[in-house]
C-alpha atoms as a PDB file:
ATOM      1  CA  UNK A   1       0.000   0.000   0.000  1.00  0.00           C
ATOM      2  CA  UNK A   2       3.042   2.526   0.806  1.00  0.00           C
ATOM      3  CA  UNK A   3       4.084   1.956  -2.858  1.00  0.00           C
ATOM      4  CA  UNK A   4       0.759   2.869  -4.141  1.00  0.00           C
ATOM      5  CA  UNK A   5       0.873   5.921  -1.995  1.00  0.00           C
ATOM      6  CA  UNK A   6       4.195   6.773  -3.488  1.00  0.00           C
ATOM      7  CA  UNK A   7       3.320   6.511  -6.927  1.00  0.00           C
ATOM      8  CA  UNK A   8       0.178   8.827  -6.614  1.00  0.00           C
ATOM      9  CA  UNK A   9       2.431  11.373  -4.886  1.00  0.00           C
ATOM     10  CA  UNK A  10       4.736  11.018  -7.961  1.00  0.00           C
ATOM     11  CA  UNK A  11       7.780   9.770  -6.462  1.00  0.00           C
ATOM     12  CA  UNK A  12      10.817   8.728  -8.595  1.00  0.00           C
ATOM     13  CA  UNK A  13      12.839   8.348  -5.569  1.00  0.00           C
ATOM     14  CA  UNK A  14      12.818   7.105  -2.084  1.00  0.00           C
ATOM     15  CA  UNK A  15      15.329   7.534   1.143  1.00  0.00           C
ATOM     16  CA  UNK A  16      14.698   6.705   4.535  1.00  0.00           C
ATOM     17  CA  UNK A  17      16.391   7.926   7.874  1.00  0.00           C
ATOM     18  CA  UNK A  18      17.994   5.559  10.062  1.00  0.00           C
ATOM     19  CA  UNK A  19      18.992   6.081  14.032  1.00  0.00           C
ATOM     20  CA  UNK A  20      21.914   6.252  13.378  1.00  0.00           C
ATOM     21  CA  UNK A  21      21.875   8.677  10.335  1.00  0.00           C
ATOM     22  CA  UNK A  22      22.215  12.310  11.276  1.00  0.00           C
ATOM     23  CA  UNK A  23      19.585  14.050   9.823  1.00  0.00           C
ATOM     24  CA  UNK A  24      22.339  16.647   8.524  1.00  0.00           C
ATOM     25  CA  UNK A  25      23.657  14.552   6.201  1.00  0.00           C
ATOM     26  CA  UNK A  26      20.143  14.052   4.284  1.00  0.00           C
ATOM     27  CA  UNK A  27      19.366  16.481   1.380  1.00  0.00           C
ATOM     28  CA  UNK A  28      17.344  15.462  -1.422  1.00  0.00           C
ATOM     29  CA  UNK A  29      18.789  15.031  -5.137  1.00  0.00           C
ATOM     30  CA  UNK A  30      15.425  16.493  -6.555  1.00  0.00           C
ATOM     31  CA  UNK A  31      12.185  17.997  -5.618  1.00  0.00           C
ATOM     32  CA  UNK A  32      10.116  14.902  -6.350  1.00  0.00           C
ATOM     33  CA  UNK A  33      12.514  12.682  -3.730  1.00  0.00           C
ATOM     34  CA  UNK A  34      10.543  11.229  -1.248  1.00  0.00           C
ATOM     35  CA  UNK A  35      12.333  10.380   2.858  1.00  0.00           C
ATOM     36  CA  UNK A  36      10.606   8.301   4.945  1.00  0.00           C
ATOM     37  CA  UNK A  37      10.978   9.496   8.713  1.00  0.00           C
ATOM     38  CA  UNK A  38      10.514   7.152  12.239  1.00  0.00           C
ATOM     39  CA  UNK A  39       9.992   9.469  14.977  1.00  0.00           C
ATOM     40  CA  UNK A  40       8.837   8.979  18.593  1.00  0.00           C
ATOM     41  CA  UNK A  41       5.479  10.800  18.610  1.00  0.00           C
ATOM     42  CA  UNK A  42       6.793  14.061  20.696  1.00  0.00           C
ATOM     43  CA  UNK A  43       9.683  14.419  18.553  1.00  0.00           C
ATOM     44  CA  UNK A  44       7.533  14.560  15.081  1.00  0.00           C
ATOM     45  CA  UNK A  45       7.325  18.357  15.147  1.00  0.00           C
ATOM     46  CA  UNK A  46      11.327  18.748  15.446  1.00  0.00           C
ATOM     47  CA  UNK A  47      12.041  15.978  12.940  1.00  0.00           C
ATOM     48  CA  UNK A  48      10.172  17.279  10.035  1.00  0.00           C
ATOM     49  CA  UNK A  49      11.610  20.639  10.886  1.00  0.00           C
ATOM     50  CA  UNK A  50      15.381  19.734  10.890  1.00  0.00           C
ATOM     51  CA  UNK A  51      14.319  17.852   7.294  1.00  0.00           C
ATOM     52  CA  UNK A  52      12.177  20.462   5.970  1.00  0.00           C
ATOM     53  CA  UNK A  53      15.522  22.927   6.331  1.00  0.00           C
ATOM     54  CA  UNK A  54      17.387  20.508   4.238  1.00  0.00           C
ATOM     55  CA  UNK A  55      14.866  21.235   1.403  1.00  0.00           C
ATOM     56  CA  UNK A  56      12.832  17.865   1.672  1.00  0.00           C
ATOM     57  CA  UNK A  57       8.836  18.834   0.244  1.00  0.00           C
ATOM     58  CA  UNK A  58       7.892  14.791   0.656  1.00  0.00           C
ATOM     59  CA  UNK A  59       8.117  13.720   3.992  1.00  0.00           C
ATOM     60  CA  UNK A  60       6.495  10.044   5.329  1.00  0.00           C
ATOM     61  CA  UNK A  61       6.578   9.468   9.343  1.00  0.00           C
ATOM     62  CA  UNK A  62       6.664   6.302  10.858  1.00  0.00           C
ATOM     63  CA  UNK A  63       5.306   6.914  14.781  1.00  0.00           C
ATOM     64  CA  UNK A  64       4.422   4.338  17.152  1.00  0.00           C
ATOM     65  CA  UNK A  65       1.498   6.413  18.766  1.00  0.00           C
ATOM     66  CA  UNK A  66      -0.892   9.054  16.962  1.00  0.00           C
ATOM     67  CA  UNK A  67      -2.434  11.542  19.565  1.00  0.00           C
ATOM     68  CA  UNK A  68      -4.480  14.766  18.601  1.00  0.00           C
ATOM     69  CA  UNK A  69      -1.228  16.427  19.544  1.00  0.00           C
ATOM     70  CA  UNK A  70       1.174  14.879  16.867  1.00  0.00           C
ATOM     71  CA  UNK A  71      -1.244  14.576  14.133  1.00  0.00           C
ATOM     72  CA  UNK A  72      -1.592  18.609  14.472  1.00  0.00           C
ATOM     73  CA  UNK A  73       2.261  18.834  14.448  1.00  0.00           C
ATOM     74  CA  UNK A  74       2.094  16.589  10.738  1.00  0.00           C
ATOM     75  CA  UNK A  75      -0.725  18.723   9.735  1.00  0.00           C
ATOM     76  CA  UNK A  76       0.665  22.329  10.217  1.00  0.00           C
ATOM     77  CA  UNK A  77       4.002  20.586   8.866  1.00  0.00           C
ATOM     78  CA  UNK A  78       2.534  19.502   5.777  1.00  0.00           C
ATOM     79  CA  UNK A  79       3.564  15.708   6.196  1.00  0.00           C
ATOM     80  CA  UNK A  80       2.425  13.713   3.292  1.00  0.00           C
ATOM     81  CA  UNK A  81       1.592  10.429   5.294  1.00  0.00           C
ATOM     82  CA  UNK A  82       1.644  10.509   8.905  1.00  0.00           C
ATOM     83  CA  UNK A  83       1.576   6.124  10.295  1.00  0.00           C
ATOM     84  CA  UNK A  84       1.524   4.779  13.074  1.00  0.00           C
ATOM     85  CA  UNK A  85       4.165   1.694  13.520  1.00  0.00           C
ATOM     86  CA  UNK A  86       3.181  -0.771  15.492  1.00  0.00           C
ATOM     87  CA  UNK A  87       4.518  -4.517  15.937  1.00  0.00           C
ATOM     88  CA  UNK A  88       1.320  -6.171  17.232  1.00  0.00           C
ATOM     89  CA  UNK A  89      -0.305  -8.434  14.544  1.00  0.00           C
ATOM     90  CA  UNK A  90      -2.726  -6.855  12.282  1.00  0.00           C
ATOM     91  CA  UNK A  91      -5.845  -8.366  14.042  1.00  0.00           C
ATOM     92  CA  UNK A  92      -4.759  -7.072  17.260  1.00  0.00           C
ATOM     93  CA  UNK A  93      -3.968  -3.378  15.719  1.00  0.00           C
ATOM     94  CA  UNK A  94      -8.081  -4.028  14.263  1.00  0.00           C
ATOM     95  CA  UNK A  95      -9.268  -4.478  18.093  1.00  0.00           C
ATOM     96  CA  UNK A  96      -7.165  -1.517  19.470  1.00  0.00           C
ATOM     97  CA  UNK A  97      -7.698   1.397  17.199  1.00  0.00           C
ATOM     98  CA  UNK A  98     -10.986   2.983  17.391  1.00  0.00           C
ATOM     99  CA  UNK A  99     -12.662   4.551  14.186  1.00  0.00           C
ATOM    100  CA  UNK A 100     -13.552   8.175  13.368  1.00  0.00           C
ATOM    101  CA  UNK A 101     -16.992   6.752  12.304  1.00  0.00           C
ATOM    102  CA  UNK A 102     -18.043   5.091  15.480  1.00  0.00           C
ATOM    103  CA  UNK A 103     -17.378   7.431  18.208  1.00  0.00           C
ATOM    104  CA  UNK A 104     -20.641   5.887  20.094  1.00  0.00           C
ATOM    105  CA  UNK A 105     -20.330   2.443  19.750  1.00  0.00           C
ATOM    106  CA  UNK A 106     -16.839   1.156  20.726  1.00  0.00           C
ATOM    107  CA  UNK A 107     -18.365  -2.276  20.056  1.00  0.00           C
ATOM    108  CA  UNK A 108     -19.136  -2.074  16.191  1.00  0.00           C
ATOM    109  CA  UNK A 109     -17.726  -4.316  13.347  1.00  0.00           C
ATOM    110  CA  UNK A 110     -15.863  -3.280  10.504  1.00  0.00           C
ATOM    111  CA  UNK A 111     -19.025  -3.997   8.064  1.00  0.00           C
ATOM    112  CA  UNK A 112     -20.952  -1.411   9.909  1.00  0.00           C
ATOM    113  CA  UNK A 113     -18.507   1.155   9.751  1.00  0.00           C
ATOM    114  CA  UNK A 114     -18.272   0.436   6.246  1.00  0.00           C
ATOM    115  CA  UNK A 115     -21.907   0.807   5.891  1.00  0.00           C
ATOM    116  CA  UNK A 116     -21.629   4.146   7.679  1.00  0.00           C
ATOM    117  CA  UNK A 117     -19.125   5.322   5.634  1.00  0.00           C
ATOM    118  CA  UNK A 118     -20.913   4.105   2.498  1.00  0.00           C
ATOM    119  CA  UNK A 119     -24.232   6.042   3.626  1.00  0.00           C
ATOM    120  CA  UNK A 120     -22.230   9.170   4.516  1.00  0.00           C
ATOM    121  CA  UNK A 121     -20.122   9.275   1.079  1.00  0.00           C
ATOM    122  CA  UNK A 122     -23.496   8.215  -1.547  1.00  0.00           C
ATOM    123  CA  UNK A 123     -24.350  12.120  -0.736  1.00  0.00           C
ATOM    124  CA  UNK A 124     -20.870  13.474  -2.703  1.00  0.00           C
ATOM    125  CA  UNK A 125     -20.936  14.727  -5.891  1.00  0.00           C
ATOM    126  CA  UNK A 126     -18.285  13.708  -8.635  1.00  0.00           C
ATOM    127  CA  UNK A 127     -16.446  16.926  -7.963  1.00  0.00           C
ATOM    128  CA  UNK A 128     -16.693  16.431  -4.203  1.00  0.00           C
ATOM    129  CA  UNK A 129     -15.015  12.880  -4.867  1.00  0.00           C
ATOM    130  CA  UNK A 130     -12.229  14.552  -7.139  1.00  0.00           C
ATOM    131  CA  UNK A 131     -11.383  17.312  -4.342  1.00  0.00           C
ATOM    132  CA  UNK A 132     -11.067  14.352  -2.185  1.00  0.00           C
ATOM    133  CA  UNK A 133      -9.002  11.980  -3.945  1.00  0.00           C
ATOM    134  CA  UNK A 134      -6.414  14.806  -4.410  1.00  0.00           C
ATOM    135  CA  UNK A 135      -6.778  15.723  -0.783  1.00  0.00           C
ATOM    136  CA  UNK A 136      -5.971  11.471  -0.712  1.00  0.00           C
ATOM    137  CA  UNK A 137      -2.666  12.357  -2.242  1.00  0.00           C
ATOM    138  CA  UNK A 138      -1.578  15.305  -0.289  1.00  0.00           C
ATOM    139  CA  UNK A 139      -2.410  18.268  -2.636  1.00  0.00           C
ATOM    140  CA  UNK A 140      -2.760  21.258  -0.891  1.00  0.00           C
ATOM    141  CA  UNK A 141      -6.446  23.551  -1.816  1.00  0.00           C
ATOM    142  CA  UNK A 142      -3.824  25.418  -4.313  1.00  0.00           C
ATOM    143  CA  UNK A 143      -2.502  22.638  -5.844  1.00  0.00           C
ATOM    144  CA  UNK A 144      -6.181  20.722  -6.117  1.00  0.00           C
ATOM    145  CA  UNK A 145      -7.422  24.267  -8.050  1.00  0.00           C
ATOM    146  CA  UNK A 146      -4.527  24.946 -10.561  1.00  0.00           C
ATOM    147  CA  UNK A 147      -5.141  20.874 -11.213  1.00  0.00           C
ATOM    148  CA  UNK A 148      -8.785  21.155 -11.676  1.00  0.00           C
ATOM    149  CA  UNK A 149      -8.692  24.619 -13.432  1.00  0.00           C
ATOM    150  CA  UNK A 150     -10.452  26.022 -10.193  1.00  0.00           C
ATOM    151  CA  UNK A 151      -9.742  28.680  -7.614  1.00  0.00           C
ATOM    152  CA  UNK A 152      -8.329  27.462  -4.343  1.00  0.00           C
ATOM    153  CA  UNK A 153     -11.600  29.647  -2.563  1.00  0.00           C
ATOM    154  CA  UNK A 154     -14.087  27.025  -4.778  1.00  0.00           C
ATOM    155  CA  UNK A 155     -11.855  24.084  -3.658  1.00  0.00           C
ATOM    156  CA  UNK A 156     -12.397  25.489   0.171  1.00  0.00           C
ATOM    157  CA  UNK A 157     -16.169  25.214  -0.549  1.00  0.00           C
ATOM    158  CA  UNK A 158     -15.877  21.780  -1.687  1.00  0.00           C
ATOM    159  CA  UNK A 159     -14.502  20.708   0.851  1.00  0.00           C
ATOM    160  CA  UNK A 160     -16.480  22.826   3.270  1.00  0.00           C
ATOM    161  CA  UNK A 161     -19.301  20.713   2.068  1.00  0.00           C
ATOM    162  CA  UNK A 162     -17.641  17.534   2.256  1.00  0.00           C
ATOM    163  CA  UNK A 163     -17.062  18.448   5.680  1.00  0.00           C
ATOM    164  CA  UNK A 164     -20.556  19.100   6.432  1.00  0.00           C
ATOM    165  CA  UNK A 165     -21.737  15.818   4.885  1.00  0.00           C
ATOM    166  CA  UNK A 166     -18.942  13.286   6.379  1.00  0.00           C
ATOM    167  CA  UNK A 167     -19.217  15.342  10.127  1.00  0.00           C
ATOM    168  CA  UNK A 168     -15.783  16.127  10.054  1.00  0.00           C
ATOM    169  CA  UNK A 169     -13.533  19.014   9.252  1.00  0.00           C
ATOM    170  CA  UNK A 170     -10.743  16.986   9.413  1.00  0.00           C
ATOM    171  CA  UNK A 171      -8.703  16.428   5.901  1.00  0.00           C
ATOM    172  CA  UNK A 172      -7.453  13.126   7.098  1.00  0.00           C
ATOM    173  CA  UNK A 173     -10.601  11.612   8.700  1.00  0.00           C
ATOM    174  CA  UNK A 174     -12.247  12.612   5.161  1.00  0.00           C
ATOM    175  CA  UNK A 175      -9.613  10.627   3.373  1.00  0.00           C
ATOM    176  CA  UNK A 176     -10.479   7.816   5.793  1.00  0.00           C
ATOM    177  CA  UNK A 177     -14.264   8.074   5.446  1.00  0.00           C
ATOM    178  CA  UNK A 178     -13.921   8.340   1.800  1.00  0.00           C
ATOM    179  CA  UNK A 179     -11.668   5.526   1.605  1.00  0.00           C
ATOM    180  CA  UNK A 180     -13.779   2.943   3.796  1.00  0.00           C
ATOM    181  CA  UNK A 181     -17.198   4.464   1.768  1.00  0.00           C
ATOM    182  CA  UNK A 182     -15.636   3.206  -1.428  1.00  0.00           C
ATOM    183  CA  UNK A 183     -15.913   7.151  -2.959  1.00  0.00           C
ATOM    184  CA  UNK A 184     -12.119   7.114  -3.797  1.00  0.00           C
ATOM    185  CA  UNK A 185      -9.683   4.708  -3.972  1.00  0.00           C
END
């Protein structure tokens, strides 16, 4: 799935930092380069910093825990994937993470939520699907406008919208509603 991602964010090229790299010594060849980042969750903020002044634009972090607090630190740094690393199998990581669609019901299965997000995304439009799946690959309102020959204000209303009809304002949990919903791939 991380290659997919890649390839829709139009990656030719791929680095990735280890412990005992200093993050000094990293500077991309070209603009398009993508590094792949692990970071303890309190240390995400400073990390894409110290890259971001080596000129990387394409930055993936690897954190073991997600909190409100680190996902606004990826946000407001532009971070093009923000995931959390865990080592637990995949069907314990299923039972442990609660969903953005099921806030009331800690108990509910994967169908339902998928059902939810089905019911929620059936009330997008085509555009509203096409704002999202280039919110999907990290395209800032700008870049989603000049692509679809639209101002960045229009692409604002979109997603405005899209807000209004998923219940969230939040690009990610969109992308994650859209995703489960079947309204982009």
């Amino acid at each position: 799935m991380l290659g997919r991602w890649l390839t829709l964010m139009g990656v030719n090229s791929c680095r990735t930092t280890l412990e005992s790299t200093p993050l000094s010594s990293l500077t991309p060849v070209s603009g398009d380069e993508l590094v792949i980042t692990e970071a303890p969750a309190e240390d995400v903020d400073t990390q894409v910093i110290a890259l971001r002044t080596r000129g990387w634009k394409n930055i993936v972090v690897s954190t073991p825990h997600i909190d409100a607090a680190t996902a606004g630190a990826a946000l407001r740094r532009d971070v093009r994937v923000l995931m959390r690393r865990d080592r637990r199998p995949p069907a314990a990581l299923n039972a442990a993470v609660p969903s953005p669609l099921s806030h009331s019901d800690a108990n509910s299965s994967p169908a339902a939520e998928s059902e939810s997000a089905h019911e929620l995304t059936a009330q997008l439009t085509e555009r509203e699907r096409a704002v999202l799946q280039l919110v999907a690959q990290g395209q800032s309102n700008r870049e989603i406008g000049s692509t679809l020959g639209l101002s960045h204000l229009t692409i604002k209303s979109h997603l405005s919208r899209v807000s209004r009809k998923l219940g969230t304002g939040d690009r990610a949990s969109m992308v994650l509603i859209a995703l489960r919903g079947g309204a982009i791939a």
